[in-house]
PDB file of N, CA and C in Angstrom:
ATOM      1  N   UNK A   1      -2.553 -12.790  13.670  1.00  0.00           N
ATOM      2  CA  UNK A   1      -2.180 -11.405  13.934  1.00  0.00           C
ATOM      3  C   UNK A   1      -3.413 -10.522  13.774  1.00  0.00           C
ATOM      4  N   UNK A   2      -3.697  -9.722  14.404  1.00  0.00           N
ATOM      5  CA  UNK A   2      -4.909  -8.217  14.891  1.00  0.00           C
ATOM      6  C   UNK A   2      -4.441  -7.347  13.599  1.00  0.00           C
ATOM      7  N   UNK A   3      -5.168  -6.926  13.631  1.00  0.00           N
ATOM      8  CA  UNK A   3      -5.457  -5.568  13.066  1.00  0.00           C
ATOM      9  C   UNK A   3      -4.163  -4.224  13.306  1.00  0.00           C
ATOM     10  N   UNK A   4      -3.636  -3.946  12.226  1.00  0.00           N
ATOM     11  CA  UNK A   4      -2.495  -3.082  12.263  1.00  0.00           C
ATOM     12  C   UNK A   4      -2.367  -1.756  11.850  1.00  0.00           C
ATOM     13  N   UNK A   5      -3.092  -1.701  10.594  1.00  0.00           N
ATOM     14  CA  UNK A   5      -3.394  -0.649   9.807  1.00  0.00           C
ATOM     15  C   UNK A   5      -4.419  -0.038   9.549  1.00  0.00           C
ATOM     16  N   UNK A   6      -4.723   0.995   8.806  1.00  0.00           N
ATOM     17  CA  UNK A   6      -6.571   1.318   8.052  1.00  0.00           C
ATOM     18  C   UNK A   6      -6.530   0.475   7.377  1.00  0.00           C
ATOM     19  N   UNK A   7      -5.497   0.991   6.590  1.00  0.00           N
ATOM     20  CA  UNK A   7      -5.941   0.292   4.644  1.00  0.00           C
ATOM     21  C   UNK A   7      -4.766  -0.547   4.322  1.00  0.00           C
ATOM     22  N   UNK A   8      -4.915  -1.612   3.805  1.00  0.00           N
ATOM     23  CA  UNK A   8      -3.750  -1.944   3.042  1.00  0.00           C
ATOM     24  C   UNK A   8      -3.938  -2.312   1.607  1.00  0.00           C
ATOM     25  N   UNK A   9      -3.140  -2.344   0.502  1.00  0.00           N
ATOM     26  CA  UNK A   9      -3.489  -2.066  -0.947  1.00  0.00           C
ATOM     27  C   UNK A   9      -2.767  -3.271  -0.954  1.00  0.00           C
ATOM     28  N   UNK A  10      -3.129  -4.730  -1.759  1.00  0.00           N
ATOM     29  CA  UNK A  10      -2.517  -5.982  -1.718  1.00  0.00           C
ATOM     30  C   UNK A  10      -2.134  -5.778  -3.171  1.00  0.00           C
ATOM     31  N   UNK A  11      -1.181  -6.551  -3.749  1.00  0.00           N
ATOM     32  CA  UNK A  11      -0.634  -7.013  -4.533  1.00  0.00           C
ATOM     33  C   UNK A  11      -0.236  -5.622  -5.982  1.00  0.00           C
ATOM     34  N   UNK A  12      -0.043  -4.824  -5.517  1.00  0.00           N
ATOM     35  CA  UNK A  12       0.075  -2.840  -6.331  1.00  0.00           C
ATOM     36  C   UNK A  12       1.239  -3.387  -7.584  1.00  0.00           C
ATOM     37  N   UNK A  13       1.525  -2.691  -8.476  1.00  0.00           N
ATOM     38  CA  UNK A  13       2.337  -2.647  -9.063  1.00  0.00           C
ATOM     39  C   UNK A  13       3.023  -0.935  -8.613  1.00  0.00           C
ATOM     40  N   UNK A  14       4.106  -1.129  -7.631  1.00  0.00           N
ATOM     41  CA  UNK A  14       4.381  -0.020  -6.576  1.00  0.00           C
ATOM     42  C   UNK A  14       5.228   0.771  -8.063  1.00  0.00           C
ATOM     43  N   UNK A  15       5.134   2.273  -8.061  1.00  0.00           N
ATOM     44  CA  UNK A  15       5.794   2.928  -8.293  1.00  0.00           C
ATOM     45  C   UNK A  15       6.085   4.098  -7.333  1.00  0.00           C
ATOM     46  N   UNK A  16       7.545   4.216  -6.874  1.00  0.00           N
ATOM     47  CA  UNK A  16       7.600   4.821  -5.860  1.00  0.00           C
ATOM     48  C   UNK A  16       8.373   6.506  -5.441  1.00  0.00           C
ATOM     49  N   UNK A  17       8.733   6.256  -6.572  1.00  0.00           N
ATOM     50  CA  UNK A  17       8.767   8.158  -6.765  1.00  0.00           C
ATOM     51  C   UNK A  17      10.237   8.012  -7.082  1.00  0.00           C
ATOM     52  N   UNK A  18      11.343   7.076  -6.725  1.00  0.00           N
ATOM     53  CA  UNK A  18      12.272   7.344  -6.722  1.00  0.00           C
ATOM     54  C   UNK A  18      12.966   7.552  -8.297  1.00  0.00           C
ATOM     55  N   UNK A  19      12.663   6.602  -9.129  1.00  0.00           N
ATOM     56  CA  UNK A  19      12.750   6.755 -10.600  1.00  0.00           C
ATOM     57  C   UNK A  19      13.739   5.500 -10.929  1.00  0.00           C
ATOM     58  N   UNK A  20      13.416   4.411  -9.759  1.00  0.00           N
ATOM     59  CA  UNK A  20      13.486   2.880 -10.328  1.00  0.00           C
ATOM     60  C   UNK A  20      12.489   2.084 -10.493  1.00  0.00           C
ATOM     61  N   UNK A  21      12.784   0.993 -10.942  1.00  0.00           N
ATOM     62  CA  UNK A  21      11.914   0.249 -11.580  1.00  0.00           C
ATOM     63  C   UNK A  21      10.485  -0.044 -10.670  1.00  0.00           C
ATOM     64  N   UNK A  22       9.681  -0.380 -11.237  1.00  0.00           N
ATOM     65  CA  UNK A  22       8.330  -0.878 -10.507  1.00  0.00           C
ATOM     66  C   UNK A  22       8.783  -2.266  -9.754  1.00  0.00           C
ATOM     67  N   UNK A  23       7.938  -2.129  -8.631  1.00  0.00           N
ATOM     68  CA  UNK A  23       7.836  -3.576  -8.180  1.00  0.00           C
ATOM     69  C   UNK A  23       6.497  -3.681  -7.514  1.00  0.00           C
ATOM     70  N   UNK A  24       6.572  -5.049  -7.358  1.00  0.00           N
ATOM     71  CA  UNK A  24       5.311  -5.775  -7.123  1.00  0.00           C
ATOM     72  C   UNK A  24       5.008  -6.140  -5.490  1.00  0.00           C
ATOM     73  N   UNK A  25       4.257  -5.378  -4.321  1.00  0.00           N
ATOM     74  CA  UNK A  25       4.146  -4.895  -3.023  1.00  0.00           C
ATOM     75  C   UNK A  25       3.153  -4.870  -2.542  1.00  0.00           C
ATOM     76  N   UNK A  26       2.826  -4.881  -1.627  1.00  0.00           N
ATOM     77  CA  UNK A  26       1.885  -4.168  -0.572  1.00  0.00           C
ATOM     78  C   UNK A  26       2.013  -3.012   0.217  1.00  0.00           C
ATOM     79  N   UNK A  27       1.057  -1.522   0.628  1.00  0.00           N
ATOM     80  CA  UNK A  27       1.172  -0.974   0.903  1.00  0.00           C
ATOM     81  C   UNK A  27       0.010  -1.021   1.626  1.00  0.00           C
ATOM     82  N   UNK A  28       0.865  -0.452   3.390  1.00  0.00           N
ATOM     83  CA  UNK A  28      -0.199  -0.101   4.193  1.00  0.00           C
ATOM     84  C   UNK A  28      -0.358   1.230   4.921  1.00  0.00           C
ATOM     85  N   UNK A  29      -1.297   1.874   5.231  1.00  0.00           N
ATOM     86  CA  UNK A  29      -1.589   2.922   5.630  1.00  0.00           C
ATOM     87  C   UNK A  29      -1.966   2.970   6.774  1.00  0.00           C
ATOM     88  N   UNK A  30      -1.561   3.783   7.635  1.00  0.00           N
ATOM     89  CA  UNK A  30      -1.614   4.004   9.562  1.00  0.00           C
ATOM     90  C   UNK A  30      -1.915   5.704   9.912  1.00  0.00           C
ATOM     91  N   UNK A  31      -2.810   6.021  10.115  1.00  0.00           N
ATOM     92  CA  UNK A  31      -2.904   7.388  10.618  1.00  0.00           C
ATOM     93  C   UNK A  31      -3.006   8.458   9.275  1.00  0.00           C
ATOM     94  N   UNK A  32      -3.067   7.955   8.104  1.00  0.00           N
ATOM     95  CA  UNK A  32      -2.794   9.280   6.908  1.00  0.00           C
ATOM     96  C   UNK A  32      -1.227   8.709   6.631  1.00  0.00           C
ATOM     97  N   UNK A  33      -0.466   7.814   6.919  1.00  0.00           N
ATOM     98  CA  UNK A  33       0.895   7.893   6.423  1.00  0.00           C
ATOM     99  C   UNK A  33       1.304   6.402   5.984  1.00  0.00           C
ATOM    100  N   UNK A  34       1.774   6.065   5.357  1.00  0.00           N
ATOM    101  CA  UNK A  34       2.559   4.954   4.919  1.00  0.00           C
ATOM    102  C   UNK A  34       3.324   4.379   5.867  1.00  0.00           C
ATOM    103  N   UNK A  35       2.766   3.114   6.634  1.00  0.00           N
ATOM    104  CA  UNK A  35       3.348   2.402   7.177  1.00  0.00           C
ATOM    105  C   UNK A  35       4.237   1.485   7.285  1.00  0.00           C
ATOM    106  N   UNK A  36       3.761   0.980   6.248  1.00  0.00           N
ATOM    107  CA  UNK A  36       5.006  -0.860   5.423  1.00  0.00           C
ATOM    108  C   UNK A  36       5.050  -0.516   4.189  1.00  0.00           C
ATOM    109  N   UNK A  37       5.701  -0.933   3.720  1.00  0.00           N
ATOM    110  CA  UNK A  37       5.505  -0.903   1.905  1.00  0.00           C
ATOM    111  C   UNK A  37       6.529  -2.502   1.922  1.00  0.00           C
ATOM    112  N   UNK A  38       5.917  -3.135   0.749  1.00  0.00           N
ATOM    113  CA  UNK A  38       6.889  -4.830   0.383  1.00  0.00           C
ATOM    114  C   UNK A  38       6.045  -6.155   1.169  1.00  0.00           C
ATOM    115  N   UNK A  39       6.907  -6.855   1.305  1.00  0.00           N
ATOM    116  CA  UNK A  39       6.133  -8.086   1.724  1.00  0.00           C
ATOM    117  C   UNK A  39       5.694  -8.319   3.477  1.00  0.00           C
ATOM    118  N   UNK A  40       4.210  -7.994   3.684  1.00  0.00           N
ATOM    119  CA  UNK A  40       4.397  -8.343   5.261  1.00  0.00           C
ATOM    120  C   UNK A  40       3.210  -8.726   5.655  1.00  0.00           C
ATOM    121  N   UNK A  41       3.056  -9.327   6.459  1.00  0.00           N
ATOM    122  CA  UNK A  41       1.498 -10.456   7.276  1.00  0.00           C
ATOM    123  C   UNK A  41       0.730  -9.181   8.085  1.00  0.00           C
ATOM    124  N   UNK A  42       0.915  -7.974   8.224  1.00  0.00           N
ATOM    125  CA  UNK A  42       0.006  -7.172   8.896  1.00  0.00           C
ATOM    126  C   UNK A  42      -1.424  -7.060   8.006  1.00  0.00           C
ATOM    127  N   UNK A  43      -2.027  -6.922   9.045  1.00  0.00           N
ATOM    128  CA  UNK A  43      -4.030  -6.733   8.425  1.00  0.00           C
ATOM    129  C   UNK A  43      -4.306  -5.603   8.059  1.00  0.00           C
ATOM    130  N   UNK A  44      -5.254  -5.184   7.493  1.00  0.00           N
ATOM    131  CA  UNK A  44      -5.940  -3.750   7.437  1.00  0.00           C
ATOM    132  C   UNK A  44      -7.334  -3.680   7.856  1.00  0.00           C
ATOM    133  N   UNK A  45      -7.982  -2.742   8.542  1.00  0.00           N
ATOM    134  CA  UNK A  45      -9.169  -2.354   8.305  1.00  0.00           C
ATOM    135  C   UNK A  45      -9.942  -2.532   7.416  1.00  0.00           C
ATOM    136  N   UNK A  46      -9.502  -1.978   6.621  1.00  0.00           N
ATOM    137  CA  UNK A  46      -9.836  -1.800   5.047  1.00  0.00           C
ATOM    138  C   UNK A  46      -8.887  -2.768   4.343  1.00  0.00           C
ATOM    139  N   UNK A  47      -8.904  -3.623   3.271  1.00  0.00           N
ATOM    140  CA  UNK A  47      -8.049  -4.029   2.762  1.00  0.00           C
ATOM    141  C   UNK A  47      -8.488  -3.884   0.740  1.00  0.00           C
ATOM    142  N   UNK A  48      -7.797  -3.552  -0.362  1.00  0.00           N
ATOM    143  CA  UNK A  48      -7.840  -3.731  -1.357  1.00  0.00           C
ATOM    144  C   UNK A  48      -7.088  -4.479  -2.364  1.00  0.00           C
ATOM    145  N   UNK A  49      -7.530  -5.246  -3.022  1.00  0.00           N
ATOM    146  CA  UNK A  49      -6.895  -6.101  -4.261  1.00  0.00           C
ATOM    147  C   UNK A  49      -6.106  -5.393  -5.495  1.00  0.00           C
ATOM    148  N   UNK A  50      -5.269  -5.225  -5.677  1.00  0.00           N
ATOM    149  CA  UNK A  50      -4.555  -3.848  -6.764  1.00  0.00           C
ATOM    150  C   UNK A  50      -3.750  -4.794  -7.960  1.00  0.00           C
ATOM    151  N   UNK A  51      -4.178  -5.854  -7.779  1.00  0.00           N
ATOM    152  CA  UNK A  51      -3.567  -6.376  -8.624  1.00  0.00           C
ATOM    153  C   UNK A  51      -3.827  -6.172 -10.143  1.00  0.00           C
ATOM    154  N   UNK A  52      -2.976  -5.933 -10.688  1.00  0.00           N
ATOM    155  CA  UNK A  52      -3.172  -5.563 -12.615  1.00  0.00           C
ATOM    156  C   UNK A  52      -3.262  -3.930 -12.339  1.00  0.00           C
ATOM    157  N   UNK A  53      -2.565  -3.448 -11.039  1.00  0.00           N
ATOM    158  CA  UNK A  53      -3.039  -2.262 -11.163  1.00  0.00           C
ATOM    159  C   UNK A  53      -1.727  -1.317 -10.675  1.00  0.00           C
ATOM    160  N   UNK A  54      -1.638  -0.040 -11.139  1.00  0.00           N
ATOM    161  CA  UNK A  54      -0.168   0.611 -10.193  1.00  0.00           C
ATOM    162  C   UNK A  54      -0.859   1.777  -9.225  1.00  0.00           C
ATOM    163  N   UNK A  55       0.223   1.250  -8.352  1.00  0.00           N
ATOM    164  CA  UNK A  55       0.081   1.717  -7.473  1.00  0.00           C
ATOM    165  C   UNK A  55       1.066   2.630  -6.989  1.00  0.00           C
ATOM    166  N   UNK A  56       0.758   4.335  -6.673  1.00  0.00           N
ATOM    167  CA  UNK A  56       1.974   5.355  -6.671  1.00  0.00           C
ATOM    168  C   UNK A  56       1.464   5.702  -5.051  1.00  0.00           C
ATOM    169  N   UNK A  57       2.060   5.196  -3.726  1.00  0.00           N
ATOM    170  CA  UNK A  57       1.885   5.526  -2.814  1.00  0.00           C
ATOM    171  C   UNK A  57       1.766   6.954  -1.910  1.00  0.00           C
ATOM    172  N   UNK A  58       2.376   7.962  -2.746  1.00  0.00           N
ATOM    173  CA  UNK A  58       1.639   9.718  -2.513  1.00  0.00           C
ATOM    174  C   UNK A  58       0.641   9.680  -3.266  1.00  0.00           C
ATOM    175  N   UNK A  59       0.160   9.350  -4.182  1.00  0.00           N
ATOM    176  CA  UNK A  59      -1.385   9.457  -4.590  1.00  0.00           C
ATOM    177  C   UNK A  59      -2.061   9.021  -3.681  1.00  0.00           C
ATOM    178  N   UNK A  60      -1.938   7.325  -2.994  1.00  0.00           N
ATOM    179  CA  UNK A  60      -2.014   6.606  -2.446  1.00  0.00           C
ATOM    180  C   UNK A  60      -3.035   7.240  -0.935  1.00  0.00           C
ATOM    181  N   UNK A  61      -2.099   8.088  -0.401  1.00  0.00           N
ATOM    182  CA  UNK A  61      -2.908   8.548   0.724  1.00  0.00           C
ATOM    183  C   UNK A  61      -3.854   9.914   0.670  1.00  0.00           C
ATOM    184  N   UNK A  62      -3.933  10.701  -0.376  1.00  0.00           N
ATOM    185  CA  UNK A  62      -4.319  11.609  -0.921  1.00  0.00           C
ATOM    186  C   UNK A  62      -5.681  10.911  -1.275  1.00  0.00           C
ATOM    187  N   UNK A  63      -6.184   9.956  -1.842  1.00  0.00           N
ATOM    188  CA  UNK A  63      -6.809   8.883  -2.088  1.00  0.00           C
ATOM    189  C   UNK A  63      -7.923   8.548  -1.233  1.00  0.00           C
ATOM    190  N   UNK A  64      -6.772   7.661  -0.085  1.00  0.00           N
ATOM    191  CA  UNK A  64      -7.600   7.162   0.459  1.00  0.00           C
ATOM    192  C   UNK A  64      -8.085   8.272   1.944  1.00  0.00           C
ATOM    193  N   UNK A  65      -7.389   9.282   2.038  1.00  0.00           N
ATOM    194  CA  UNK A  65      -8.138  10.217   3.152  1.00  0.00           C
ATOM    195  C   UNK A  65      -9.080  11.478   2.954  1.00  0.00           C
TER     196      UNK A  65
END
């Protein structure tokens, strides 16, 4: 599979605003916006290792643009 995204953040400890529990995801970024979030085979441009790390996906693009 090609190239899908900018960025994708591999293995995050996702916290996601809603005010349940953390889980353990990938998040990818397309244009400034959150594209996938959870388990999926798309590439990034950019790709980062987040593992041991949390990851709050509105920080997330604030971040990386």
């Amino acid at each position: 599979m090609g190239v899908e995204f900018d960025h994708v953040v591999r293995n995050g400890l996702v916290y996601d605003g809603t005010g349940g529990p953390a889980f353990q995801a990938d998040v990818a970024v397309r244009q400034g916006r959150i594209a996938a979030m959870g388990d999926f085979s798309g590439r990034g441009v950019e790709e980062s290792d987040a593992r041991g790390c949390i990851v709050t996906p509105v920080l997330l693009i604030f971040t990386l643009t």
